[in-house]
Protein backbone atom coordinates (compact mmCIF):
# COMPACT_ATOMS: atom_id res chain seq x y z
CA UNK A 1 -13.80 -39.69 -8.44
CA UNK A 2 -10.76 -37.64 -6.63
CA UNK A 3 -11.03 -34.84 -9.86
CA UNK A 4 -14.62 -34.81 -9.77
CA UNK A 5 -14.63 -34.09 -5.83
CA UNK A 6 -11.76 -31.48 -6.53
CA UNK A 7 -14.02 -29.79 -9.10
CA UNK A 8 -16.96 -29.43 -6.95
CA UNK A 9 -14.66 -27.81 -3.92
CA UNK A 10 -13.00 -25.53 -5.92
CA UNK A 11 -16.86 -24.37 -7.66
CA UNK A 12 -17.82 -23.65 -3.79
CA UNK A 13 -14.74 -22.04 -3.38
CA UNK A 14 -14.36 -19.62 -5.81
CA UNK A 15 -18.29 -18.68 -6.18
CA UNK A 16 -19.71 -17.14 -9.13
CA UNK A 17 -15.84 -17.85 -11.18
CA UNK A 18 -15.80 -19.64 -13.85
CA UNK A 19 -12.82 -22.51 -13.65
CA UNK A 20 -11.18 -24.77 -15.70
CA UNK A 21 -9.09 -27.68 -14.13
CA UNK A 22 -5.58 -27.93 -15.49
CA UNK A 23 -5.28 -31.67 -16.05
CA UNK A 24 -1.68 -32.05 -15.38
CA UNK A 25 -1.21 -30.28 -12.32
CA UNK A 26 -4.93 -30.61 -10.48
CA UNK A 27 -4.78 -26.79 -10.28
CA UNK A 28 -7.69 -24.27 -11.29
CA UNK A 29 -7.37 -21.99 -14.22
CA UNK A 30 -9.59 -18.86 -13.75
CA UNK A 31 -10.84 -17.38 -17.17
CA UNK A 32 -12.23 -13.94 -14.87
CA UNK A 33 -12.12 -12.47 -11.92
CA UNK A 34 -15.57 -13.55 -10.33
CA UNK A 35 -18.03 -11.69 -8.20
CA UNK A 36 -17.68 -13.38 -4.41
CA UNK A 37 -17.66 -17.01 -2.94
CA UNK A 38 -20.87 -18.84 -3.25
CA UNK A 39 -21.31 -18.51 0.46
CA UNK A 40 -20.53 -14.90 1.35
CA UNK A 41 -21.58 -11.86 -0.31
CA UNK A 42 -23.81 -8.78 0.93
CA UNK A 43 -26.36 -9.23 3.52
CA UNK A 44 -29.83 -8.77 2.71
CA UNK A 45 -29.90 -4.92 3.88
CA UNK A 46 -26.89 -2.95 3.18
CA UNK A 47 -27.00 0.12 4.30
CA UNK A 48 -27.61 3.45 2.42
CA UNK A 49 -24.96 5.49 4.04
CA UNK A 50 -22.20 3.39 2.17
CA UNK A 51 -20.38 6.38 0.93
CA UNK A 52 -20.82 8.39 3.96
CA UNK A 53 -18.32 6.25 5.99
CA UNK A 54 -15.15 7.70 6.52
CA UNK A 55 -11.57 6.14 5.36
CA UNK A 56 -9.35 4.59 8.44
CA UNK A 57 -7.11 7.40 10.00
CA UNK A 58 -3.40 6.28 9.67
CA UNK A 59 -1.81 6.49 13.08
CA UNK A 60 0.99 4.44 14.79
CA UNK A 61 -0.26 1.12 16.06
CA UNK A 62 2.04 -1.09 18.11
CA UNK A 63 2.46 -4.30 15.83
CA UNK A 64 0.33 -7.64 16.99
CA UNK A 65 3.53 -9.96 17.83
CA UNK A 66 1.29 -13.09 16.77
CA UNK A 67 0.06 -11.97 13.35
CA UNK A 68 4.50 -11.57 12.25
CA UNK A 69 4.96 -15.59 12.98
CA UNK A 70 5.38 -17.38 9.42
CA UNK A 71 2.12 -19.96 8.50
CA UNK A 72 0.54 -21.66 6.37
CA UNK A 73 -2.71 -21.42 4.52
CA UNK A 74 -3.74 -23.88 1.98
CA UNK A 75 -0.39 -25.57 1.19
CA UNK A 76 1.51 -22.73 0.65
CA UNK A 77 3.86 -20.57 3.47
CA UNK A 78 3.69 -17.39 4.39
CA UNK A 79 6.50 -14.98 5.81
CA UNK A 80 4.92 -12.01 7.43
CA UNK A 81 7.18 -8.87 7.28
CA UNK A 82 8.50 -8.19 10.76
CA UNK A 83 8.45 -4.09 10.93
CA UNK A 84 6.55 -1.52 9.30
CA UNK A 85 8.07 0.04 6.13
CA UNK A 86 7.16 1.60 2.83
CA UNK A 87 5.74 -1.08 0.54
CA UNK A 88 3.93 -0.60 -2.98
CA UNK A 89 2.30 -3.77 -4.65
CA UNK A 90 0.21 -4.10 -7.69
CA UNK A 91 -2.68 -7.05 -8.15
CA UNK A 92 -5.83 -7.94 -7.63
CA UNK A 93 -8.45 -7.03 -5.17
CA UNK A 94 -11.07 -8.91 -3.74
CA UNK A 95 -13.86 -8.32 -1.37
CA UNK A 96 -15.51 -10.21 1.84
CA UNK A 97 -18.94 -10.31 3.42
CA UNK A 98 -21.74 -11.52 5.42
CA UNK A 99 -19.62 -14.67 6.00
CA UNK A 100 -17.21 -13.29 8.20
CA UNK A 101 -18.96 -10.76 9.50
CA UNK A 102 -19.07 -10.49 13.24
CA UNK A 103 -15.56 -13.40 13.32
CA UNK A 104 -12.61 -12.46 14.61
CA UNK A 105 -9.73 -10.87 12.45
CA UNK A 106 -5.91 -12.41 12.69
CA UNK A 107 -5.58 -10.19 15.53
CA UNK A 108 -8.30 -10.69 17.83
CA UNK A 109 -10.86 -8.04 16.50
CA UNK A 110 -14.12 -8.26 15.29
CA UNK A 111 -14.68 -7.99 11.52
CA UNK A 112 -16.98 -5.44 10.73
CA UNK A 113 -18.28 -5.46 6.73
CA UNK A 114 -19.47 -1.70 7.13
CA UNK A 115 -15.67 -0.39 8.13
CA UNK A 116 -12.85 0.00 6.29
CA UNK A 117 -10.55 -2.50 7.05
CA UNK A 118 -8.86 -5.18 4.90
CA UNK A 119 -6.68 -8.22 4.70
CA UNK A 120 -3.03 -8.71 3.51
CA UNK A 121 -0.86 -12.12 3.98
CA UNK A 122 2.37 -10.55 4.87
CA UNK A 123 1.82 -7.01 5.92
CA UNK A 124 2.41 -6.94 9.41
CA UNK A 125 -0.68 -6.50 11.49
CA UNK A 126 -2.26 -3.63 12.40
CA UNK A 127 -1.33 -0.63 9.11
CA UNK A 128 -2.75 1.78 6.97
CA UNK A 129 -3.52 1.05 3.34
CA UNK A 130 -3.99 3.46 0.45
CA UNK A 131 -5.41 1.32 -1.70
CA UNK A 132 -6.25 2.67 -5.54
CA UNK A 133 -8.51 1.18 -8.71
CA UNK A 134 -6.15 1.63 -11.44
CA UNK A 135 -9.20 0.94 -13.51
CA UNK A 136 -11.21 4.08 -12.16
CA UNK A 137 -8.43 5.51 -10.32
CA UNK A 138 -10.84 5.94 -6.64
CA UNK A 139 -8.52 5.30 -3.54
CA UNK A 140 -9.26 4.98 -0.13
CA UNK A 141 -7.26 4.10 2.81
CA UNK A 142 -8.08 1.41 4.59
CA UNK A 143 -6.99 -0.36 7.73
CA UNK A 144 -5.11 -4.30 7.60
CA UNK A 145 -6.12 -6.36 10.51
CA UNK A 146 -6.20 -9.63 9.19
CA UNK A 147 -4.84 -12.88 6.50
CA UNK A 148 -6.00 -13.39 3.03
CA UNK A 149 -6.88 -13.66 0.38
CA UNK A 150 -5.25 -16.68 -0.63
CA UNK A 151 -6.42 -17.35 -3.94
CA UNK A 152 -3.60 -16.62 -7.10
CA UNK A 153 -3.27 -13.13 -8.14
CA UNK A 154 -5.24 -11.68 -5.27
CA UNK A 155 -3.26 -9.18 -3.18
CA UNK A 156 -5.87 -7.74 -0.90
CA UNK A 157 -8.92 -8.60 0.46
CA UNK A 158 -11.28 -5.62 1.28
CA UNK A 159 -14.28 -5.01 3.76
CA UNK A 160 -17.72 -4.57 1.74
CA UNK A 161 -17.42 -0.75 3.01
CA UNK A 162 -14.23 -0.63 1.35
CA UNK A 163 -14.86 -2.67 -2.09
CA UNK A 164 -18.21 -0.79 -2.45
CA UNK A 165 -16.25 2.84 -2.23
CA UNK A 166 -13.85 1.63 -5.01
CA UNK A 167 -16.96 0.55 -7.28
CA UNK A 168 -15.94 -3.48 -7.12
CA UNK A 169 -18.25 -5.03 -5.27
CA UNK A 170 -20.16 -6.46 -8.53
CA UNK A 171 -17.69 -7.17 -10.14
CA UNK A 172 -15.82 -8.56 -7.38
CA UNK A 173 -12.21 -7.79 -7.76
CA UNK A 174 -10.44 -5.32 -9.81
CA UNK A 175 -6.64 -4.64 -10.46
CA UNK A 176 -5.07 -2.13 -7.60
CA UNK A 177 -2.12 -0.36 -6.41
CA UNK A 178 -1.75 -0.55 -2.61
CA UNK A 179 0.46 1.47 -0.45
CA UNK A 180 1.45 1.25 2.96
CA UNK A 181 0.65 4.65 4.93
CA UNK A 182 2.29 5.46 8.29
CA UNK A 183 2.62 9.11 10.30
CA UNK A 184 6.56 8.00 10.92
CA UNK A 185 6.29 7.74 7.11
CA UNK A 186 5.45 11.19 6.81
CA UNK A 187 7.76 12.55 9.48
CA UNK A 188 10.71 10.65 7.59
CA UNK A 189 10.20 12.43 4.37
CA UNK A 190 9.34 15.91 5.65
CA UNK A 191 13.33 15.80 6.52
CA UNK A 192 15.09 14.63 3.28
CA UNK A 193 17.26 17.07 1.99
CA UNK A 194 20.32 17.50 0.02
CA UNK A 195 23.22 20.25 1.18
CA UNK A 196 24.85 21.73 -2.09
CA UNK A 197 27.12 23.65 0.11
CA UNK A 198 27.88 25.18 3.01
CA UNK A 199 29.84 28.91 3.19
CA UNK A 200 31.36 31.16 5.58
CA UNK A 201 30.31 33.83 3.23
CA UNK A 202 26.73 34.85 2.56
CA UNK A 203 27.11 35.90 -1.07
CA UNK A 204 28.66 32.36 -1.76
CA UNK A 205 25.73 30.65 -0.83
CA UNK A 206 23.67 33.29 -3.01
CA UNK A 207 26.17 32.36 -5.51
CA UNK A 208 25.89 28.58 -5.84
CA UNK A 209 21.47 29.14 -5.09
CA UNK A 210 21.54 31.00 -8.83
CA UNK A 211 23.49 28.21 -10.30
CA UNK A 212 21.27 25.49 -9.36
CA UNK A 213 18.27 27.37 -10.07
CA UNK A 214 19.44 28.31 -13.39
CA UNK A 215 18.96 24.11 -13.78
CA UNK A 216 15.82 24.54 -13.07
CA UNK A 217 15.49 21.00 -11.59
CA UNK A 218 11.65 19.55 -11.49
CA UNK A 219 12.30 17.40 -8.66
CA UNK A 220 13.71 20.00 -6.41
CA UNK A 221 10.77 21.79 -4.42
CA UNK A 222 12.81 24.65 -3.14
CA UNK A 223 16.08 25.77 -2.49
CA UNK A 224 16.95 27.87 0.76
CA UNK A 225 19.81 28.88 2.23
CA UNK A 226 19.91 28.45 5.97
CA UNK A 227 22.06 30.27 8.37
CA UNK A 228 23.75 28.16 11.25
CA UNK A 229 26.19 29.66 13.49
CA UNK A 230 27.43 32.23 10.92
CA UNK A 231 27.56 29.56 8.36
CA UNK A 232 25.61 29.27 4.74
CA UNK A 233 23.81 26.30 4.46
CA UNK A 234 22.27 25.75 0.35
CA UNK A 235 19.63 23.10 0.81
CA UNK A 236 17.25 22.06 -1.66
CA UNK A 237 14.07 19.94 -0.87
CA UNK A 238 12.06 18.23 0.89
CA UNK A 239 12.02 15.53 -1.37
CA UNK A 240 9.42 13.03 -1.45
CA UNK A 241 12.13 9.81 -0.97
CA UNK A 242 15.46 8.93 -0.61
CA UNK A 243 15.64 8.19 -4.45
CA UNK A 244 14.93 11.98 -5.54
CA UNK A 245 17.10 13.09 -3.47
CA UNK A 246 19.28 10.54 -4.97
CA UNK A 247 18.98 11.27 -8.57
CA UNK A 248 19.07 15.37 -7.61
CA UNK A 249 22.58 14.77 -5.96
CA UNK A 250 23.93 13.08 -8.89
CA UNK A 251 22.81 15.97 -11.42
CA UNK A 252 24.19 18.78 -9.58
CA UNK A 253 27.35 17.32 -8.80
CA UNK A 254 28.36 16.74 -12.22
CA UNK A 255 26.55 19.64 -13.38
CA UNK A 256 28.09 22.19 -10.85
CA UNK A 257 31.32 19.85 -9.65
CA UNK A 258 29.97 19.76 -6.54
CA UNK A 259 30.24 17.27 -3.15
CA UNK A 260 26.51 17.16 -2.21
CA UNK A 261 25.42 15.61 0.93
CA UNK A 262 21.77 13.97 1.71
CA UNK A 263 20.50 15.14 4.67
CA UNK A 264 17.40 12.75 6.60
C-alpha cells in the first residue's frame, strides 16, 4: 500500500515524466527529462511579446540575510553560500508556471512568470545569472530570487519568460551552463595585470616589450609600458581571471628569466 501511495505522489510530482521506482531504495528513476509538473505549466494566454522582454540588468543588490540560513527541503540540507562570488555550474534546467505565479519568492517578492527571474538552492539571494543552452547555445541573464528546484540533476529553475527565450519550455528542461554575473565582477577583472618589469631606463622597458612580443602569447591582450614617476612599468593585460594571468606569469618567467608580479 506504502509503494503504491509513493508511486502516485511522485506521478503528481514530477508531471508529464516518466518514472520508474527503484525497489531497493524507494527512490524514482527518471528515464527523461519531462515537460512540467502536472499542476503548473503555462496559463491559458501567454503573451505574444515573449521575446520582446528584456534580460535582468546585473547590478549590485545588498544580499537578503534570510535566504543565506542553511534548510531543508524534502529530506535533504541545503547550505546557501554566504557572499557573492564567481560560480560556474553545469546541469539541468527546469521551468515554473501558472502555479506560482503571483506567490512570494524566498525573499519576499512576488513571482512574476513573464520576467526573467529564476531559482537556485544555494546561490545567495538576490544575483545575476547568465544562464546558456549548451544544446542551442541561446543565453540570457536572468535574475535569482528564490529556492529550487529540488528534484536530482536540476540546477536551476527558470521563469516561463526565461525557459521560453532559451527554447525549453516544451521540452521542459534542457542541459545548461550558468554563471554568476556581478558589476564588482567586472570591475575586478578590468584590473588584473601582470608587471614583467619595471626600469629606470626607457629603452629597457622597450627592450623587454620586444621580447615578450616576439612570444607572441594568445592570452596576453596587450602589452604597454607605463610611466610612473620616471619609472618603466611593462604590463601586459587585462586578463580575463586570476588564472591567465597565472599561466602568462609562469611562461614568461621561464621563457625570459624573469620575476613577474600579478597586479589586481
Amino acid at each position: 500500500m506504502f509503494k503504491y501511495l509513493f508511486f502516485i505522489f511522485i506521478i503528481l510530482l514530477s508531471g508529464c515524466q516518466s518514472i520508474i521506482i527503484d525497489e531497493k531504495t524507494n527512490e524514482p528513476i527518471e528515464e527523461n527529462k519531462g515537460a512540467y509538473y502536472l499542476d503548473d505549466g503555462p496559463q491559458k494566454n501567454v503573451p505574444n511579446n515573449l521575446d520582446e522582454i528584456p534580460d535582468a540588468v546585473p547590478k549590485d543588490e545588498p544580499l537578503y540575510e534570510r535566504a543565506s540560513r542553511p534548510y531543508e527541503a524534502l529530506g535533504e540540507k541545503y547550505y546557501p553560500m554566504q557572499e557573492l562570488k564567481p560560480f560556474k555550474e553545469e546541469g539541468y534546467a527546469s521551468w515554473y508556471g501558472k502555479k506560482y505565479h503571483g506567490n512570494k519568492t524566498s525573499i519576499g517578492e512576488i513571482y512574476d512568470m513573464y520576467q526573467m527571474t529564476g531559482a537556485h538552492k544555494t546561490l545567495p539571494l538576490p544575483c545575476y545569472v547568465k544562464v546558456t543552452n549548451l544544446k542551442n547555445k541561446r543565453s540570457v541573464i536572468i535574475r535569482v530570487n528564490d529556492r529550487g528546484p529540488f528534484l536530482r540533476e536540476r540546477i536551476i529553475d527558470l521563469s516561463y519568460a526565461a525557459a521560453h527565450k532559451l527554447d525549453i519550455i516544451e521540452k521542459g528542461s534542457e542541459l545548461v551552463e550558468i554563471e554568476v554575473i556581478s558589476p564588482k565582477f567586472s570591475k575586478e577583472l578590468q584590473n588584473i595585470m601582470l608587471q614583467a618589469g619595471v626600469f629606470s631606463v626607457n629603452d629597457n622597458a622597450k627592450n623587454l616589450q620586444s621580447k615578450i612580443e616576439l612570444l607572441k602569447l594568445n592570452l596576453v591582450e596587450e602589452i604597454t609600458i607605463v610611466n610612473k614617476n620616471n619609472n618603466f612599468h611593462v604590463w601586459l593585460g587585462p586578463f580575463d581571471d586570476l588564472s591567465q594571468a597565472e599561466e602568462v606569469k609562469s611562461i614568461i618567467d621561464i621563457q625570459l628569466n624573469l620575476n613577474s608580479i600579478i597586479i589586481n
